[in-house]
PDB file of N, CA and C in Angstrom:
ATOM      1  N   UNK A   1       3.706  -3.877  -5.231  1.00  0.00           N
ATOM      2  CA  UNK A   1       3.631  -3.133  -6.469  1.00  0.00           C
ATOM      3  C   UNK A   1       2.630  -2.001  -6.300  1.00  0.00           C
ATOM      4  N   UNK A   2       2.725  -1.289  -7.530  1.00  0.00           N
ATOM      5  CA  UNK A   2       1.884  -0.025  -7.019  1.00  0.00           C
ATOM      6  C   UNK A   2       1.224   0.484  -8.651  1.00  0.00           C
ATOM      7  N   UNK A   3      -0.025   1.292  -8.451  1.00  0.00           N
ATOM      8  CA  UNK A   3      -0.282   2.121  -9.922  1.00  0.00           C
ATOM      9  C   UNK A   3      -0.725   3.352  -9.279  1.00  0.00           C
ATOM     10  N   UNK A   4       0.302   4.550  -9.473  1.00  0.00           N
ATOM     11  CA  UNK A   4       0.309   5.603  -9.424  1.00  0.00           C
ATOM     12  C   UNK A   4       0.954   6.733 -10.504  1.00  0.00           C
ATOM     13  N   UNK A   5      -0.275   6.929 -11.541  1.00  0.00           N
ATOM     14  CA  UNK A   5       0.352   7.539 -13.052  1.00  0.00           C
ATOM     15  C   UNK A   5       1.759   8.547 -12.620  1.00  0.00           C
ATOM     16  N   UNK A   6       2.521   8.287 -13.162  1.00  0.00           N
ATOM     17  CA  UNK A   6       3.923   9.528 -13.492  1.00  0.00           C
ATOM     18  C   UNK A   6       4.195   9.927 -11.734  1.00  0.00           C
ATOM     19  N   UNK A   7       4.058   9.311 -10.716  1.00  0.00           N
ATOM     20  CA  UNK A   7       4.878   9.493  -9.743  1.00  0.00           C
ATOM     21  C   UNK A   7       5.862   8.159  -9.461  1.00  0.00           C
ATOM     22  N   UNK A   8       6.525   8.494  -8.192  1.00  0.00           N
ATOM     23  CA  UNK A   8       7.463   7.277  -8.044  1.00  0.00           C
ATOM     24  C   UNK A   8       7.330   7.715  -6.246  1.00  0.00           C
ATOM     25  N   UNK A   9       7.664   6.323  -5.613  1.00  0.00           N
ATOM     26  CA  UNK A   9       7.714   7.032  -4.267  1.00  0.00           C
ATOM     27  C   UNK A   9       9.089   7.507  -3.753  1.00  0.00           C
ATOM     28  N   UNK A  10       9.208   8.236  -2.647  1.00  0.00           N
ATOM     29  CA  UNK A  10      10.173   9.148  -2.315  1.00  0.00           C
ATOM     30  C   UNK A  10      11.353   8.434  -1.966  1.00  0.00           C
ATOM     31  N   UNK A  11      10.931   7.469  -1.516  1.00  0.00           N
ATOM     32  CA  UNK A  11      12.311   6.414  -0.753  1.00  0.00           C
ATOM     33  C   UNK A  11      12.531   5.711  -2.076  1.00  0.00           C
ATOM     34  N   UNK A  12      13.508   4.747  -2.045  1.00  0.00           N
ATOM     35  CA  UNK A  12      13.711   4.047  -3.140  1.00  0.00           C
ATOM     36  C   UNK A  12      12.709   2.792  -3.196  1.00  0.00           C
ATOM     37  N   UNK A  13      12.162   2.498  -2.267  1.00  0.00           N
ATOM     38  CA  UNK A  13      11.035   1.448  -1.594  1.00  0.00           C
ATOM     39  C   UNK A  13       9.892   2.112  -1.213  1.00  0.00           C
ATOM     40  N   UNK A  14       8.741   1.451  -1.317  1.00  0.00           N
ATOM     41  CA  UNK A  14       7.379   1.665  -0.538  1.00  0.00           C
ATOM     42  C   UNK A  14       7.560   1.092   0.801  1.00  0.00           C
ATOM     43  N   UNK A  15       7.586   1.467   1.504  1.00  0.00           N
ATOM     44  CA  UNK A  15       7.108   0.461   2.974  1.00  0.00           C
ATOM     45  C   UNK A  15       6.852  -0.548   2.898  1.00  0.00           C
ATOM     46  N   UNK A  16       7.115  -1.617   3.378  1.00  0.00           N
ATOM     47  CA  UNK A  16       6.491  -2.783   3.702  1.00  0.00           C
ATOM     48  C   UNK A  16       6.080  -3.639   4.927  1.00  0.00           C
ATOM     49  N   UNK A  17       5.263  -4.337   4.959  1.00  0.00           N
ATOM     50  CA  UNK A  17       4.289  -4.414   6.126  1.00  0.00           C
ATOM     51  C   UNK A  17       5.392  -5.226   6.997  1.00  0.00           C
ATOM     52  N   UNK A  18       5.463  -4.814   8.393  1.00  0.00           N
ATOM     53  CA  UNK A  18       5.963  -5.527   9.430  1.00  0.00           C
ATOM     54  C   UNK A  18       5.872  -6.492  10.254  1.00  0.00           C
ATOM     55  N   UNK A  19       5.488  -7.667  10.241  1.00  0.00           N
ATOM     56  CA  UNK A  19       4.516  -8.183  11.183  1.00  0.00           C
ATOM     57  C   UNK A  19       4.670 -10.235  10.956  1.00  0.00           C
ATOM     58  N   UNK A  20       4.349 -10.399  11.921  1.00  0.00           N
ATOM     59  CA  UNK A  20       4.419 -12.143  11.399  1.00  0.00           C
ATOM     60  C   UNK A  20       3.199 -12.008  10.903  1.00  0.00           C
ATOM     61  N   UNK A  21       3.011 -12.766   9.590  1.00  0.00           N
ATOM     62  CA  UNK A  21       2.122 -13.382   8.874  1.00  0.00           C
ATOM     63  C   UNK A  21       1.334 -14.474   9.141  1.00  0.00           C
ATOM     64  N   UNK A  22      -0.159 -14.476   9.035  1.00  0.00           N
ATOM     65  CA  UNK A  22      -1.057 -15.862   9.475  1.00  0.00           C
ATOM     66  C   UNK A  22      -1.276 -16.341   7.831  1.00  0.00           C
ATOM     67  N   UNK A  23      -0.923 -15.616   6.833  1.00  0.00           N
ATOM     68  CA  UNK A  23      -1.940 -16.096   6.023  1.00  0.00           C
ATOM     69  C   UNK A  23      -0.806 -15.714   4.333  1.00  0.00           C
ATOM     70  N   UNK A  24      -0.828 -16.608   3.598  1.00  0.00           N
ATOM     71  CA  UNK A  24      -0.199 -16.325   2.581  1.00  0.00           C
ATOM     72  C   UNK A  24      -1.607 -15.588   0.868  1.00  0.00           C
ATOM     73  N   UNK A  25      -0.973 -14.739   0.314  1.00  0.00           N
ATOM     74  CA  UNK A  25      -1.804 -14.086  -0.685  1.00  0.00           C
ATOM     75  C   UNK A  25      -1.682 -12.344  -0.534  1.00  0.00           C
ATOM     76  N   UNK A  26      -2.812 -11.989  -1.389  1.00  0.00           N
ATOM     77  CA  UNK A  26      -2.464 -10.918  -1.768  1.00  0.00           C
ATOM     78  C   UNK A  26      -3.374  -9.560  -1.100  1.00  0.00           C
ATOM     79  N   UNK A  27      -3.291  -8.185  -0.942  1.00  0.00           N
ATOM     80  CA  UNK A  27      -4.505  -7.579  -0.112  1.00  0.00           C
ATOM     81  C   UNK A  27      -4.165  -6.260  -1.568  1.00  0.00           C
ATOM     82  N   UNK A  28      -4.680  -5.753  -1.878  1.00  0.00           N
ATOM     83  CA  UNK A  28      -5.169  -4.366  -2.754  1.00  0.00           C
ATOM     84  C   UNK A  28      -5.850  -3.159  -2.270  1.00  0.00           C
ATOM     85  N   UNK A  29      -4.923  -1.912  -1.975  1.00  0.00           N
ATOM     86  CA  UNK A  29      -5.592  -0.868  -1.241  1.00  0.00           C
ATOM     87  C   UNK A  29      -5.425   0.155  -2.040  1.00  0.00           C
ATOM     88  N   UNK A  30      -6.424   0.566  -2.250  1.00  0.00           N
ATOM     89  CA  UNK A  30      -6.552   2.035  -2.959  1.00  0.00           C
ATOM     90  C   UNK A  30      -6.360   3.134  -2.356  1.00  0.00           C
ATOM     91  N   UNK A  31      -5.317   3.869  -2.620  1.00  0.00           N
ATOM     92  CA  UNK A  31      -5.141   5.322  -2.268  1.00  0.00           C
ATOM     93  C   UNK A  31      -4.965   6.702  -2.850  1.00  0.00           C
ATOM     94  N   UNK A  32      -5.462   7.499  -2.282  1.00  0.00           N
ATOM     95  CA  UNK A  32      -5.878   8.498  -2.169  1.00  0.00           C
ATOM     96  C   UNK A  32      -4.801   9.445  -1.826  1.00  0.00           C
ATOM     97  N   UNK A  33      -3.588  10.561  -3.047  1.00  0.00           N
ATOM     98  CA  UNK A  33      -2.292  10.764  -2.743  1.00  0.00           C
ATOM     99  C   UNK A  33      -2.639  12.283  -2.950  1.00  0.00           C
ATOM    100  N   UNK A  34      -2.433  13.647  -1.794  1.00  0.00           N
ATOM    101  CA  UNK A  34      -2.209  14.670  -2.195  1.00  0.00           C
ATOM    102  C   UNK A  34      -1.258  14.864  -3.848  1.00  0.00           C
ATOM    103  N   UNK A  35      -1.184  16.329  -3.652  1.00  0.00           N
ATOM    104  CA  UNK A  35      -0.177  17.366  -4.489  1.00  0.00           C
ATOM    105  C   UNK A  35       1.128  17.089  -4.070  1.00  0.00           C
ATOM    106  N   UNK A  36       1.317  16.470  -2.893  1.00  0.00           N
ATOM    107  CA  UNK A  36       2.446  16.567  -2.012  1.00  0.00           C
ATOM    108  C   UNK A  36       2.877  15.386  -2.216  1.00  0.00           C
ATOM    109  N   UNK A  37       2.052  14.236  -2.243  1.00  0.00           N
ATOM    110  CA  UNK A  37       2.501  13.232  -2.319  1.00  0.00           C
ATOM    111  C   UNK A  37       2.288  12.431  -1.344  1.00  0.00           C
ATOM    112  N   UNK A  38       1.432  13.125  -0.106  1.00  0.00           N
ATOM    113  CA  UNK A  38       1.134  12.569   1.016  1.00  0.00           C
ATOM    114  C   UNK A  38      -0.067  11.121   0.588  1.00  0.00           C
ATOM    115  N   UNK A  39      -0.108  10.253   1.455  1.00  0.00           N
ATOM    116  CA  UNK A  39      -1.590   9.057   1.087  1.00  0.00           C
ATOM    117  C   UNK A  39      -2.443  10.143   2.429  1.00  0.00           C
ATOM    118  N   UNK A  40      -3.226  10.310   1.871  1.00  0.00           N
ATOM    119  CA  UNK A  40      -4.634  11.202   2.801  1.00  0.00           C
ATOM    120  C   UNK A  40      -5.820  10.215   2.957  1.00  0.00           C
ATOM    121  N   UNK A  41      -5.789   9.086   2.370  1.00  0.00           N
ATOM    122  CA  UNK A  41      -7.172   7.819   2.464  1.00  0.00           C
ATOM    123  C   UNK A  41      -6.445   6.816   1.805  1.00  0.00           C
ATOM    124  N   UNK A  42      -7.159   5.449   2.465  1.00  0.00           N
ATOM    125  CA  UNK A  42      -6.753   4.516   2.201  1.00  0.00           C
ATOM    126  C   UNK A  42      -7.935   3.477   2.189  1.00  0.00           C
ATOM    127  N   UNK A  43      -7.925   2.657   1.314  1.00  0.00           N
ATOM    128  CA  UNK A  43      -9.309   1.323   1.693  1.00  0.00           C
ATOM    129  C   UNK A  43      -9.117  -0.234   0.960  1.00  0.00           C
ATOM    130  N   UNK A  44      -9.593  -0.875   1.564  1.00  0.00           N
ATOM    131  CA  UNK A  44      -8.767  -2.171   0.856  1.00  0.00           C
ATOM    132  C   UNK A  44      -9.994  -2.262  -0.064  1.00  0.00           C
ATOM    133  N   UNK A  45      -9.659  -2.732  -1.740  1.00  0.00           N
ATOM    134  CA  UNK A  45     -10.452  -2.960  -2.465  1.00  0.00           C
ATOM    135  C   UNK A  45     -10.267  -4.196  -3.346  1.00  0.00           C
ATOM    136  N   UNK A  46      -9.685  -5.410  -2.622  1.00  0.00           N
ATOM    137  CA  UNK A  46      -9.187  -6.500  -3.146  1.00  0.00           C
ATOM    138  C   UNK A  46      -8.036  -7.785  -2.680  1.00  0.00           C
ATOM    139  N   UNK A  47      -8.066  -8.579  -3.571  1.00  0.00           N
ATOM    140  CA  UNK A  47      -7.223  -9.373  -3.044  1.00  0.00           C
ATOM    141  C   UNK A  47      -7.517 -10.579  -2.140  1.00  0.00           C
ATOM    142  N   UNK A  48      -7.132 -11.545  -2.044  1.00  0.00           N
ATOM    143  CA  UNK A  48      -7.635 -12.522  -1.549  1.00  0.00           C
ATOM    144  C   UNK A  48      -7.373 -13.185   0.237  1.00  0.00           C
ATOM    145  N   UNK A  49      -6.901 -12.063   1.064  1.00  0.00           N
ATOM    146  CA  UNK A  49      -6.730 -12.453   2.353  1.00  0.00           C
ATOM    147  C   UNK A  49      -8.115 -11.292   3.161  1.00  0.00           C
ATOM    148  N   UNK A  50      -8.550 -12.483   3.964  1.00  0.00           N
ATOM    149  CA  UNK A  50      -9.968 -11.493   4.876  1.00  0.00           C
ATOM    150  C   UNK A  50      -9.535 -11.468   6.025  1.00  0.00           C
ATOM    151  N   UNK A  51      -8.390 -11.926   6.222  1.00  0.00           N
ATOM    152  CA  UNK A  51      -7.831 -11.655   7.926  1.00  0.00           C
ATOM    153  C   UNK A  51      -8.076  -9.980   7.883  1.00  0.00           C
ATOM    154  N   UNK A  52      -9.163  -9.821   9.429  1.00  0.00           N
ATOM    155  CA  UNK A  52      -9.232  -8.089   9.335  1.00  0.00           C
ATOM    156  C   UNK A  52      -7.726  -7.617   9.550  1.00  0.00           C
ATOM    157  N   UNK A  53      -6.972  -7.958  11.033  1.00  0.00           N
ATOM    158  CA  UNK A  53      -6.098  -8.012  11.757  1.00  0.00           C
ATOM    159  C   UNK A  53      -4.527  -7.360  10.183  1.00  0.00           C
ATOM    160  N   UNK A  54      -4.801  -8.655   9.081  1.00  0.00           N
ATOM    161  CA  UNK A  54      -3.802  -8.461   8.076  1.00  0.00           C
ATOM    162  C   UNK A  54      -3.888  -7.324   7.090  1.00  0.00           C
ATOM    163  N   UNK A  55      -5.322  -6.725   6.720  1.00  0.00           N
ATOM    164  CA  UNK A  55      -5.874  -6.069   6.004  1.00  0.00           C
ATOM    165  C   UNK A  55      -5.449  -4.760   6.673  1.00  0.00           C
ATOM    166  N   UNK A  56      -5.730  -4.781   8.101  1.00  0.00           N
ATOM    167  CA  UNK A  56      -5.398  -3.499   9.211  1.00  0.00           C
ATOM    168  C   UNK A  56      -4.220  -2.692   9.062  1.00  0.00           C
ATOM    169  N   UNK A  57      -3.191  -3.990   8.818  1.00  0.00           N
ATOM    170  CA  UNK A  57      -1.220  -3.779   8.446  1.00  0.00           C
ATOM    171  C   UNK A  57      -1.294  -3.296   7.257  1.00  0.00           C
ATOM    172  N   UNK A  58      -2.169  -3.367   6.336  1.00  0.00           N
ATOM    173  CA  UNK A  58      -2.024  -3.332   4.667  1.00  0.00           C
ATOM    174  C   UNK A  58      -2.290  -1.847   4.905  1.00  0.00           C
ATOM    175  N   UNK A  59      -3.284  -1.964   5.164  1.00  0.00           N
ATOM    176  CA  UNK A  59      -3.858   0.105   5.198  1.00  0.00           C
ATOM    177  C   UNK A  59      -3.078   0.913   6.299  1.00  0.00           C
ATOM    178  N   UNK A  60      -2.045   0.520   7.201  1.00  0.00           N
ATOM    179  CA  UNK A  60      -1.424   1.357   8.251  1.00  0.00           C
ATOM    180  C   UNK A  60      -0.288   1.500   7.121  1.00  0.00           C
ATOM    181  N   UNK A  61       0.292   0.557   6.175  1.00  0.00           N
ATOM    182  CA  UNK A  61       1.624   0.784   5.539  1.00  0.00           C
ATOM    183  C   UNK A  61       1.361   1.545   4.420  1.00  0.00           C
ATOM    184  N   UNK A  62       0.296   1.720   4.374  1.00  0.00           N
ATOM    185  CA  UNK A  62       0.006   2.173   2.575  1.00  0.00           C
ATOM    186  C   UNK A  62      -0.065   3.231   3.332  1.00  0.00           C
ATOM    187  N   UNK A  63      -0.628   3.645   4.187  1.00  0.00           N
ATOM    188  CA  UNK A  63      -0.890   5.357   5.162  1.00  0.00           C
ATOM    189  C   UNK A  63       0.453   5.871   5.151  1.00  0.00           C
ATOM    190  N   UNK A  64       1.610   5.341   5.614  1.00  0.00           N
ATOM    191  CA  UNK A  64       2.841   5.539   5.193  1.00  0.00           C
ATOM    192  C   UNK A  64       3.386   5.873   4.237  1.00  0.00           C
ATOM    193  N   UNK A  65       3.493   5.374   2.803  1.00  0.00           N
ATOM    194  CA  UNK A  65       3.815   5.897   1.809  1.00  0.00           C
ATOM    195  C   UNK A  65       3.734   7.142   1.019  1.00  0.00           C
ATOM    196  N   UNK A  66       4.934   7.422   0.836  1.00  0.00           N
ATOM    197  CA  UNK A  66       4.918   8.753   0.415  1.00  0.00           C
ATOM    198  C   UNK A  66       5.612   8.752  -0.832  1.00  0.00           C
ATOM    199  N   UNK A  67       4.799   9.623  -2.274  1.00  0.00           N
ATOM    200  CA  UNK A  67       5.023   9.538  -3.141  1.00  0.00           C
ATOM    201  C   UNK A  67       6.131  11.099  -3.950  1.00  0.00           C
ATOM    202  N   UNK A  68       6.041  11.236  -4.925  1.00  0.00           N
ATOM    203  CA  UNK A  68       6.771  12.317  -5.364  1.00  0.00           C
ATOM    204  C   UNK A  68       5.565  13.265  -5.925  1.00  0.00           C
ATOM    205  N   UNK A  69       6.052  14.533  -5.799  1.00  0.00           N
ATOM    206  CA  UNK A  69       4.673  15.505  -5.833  1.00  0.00           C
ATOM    207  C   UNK A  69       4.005  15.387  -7.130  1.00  0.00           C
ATOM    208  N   UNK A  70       3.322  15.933  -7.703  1.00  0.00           N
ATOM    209  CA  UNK A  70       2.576  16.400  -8.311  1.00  0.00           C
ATOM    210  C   UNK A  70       1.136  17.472  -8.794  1.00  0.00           C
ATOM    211  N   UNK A  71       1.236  17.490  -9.921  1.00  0.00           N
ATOM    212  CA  UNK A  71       0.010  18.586 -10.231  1.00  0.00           C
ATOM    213  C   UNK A  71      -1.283  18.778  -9.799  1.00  0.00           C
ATOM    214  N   UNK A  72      -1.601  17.695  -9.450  1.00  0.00           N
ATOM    215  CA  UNK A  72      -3.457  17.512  -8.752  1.00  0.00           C
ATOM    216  C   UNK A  72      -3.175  15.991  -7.845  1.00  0.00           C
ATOM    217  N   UNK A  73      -3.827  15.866  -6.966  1.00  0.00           N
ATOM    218  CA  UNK A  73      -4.547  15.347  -6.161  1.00  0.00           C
ATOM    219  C   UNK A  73      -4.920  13.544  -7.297  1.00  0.00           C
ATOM    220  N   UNK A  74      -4.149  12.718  -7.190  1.00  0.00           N
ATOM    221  CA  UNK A  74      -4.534  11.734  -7.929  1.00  0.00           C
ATOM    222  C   UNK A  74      -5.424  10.353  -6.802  1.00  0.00           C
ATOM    223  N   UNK A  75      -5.540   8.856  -7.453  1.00  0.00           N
ATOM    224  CA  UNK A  75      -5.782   7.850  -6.612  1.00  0.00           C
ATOM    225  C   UNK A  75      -5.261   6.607  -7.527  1.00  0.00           C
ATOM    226  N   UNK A  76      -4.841   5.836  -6.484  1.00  0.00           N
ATOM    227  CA  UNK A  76      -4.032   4.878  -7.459  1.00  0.00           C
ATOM    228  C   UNK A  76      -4.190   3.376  -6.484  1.00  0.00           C
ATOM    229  N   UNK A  77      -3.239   2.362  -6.668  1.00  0.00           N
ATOM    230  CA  UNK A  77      -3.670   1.402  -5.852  1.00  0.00           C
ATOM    231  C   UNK A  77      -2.172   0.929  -5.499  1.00  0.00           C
ATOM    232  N   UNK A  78      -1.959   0.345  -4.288  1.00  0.00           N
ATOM    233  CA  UNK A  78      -0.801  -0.935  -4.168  1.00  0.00           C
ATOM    234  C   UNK A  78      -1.234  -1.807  -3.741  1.00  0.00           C
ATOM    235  N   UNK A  79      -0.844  -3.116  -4.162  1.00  0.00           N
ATOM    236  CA  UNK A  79      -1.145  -4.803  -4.004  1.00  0.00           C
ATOM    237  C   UNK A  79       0.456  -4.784  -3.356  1.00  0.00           C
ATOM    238  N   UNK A  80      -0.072  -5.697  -2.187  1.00  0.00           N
ATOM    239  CA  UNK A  80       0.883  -6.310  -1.026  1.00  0.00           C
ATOM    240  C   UNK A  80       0.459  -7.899  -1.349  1.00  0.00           C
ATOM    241  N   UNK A  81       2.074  -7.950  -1.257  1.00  0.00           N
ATOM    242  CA  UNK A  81       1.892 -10.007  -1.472  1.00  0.00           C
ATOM    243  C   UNK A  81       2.586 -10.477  -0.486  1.00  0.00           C
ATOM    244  N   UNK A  82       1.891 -10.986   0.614  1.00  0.00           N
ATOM    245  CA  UNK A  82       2.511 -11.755   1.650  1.00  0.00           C
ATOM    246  C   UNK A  82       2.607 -13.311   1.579  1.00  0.00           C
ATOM    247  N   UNK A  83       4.192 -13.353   1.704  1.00  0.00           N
ATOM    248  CA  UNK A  83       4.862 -14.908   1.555  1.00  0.00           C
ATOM    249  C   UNK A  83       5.273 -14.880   2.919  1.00  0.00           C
ATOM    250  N   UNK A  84       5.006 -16.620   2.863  1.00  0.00           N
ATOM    251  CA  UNK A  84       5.724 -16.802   4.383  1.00  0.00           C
ATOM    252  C   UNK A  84       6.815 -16.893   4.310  1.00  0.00           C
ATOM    253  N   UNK A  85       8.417 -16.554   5.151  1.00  0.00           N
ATOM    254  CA  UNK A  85       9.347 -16.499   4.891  1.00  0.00           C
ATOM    255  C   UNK A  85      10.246 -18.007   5.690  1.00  0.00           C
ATOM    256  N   UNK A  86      11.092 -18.571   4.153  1.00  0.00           N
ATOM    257  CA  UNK A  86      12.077 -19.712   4.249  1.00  0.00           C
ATOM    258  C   UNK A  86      13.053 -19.418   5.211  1.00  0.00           C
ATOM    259  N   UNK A  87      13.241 -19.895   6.082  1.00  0.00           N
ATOM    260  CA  UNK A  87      14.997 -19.966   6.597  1.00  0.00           C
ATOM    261  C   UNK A  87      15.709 -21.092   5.839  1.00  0.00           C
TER     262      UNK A  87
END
């Protein structure tokens, strides 16, 4: 999920993190989105997993995301919830 006032991101999806999972819960990274829509900074400010290694994936995917433009230079946050996955 994401809070970024009156944009939407460009894809129909945000990115999502790639990777086998050690740890189930949630990580919160605040970013930092040009005019463009680009993420220009990123920092984890929450959430309940301290794996550095998982936190690392959280801020490389949020670096990824790309939003729809706008008037000024905003900052907003996305929470990543990693479940381990059922077969």
């Amino acid at each position: 999920t994401f809070n970024l006032s009156g944009r939407v991101p460009r894809e129909e999806k945000l990115p999502k993190p790639e990777s086998n999972f050690n740890q189930e819960g949630t990580i919160v990274v605040r970013i930092w989105v040009d005019k463009a829509g680009n993420v220009t900074n990123q920092s984890i400010i929450g959430g309940n997993i301290s794996d550095k290694s998982m936190q690392q994936l959280a801020l490389q995917t949020a670096r990824k995301s790309k939003f729809t433009e706008g008037e000024t230079p905003q900052i907003g946050d996305i929470t990543y919830t990693f479940k381990f996955k059922t077969n």
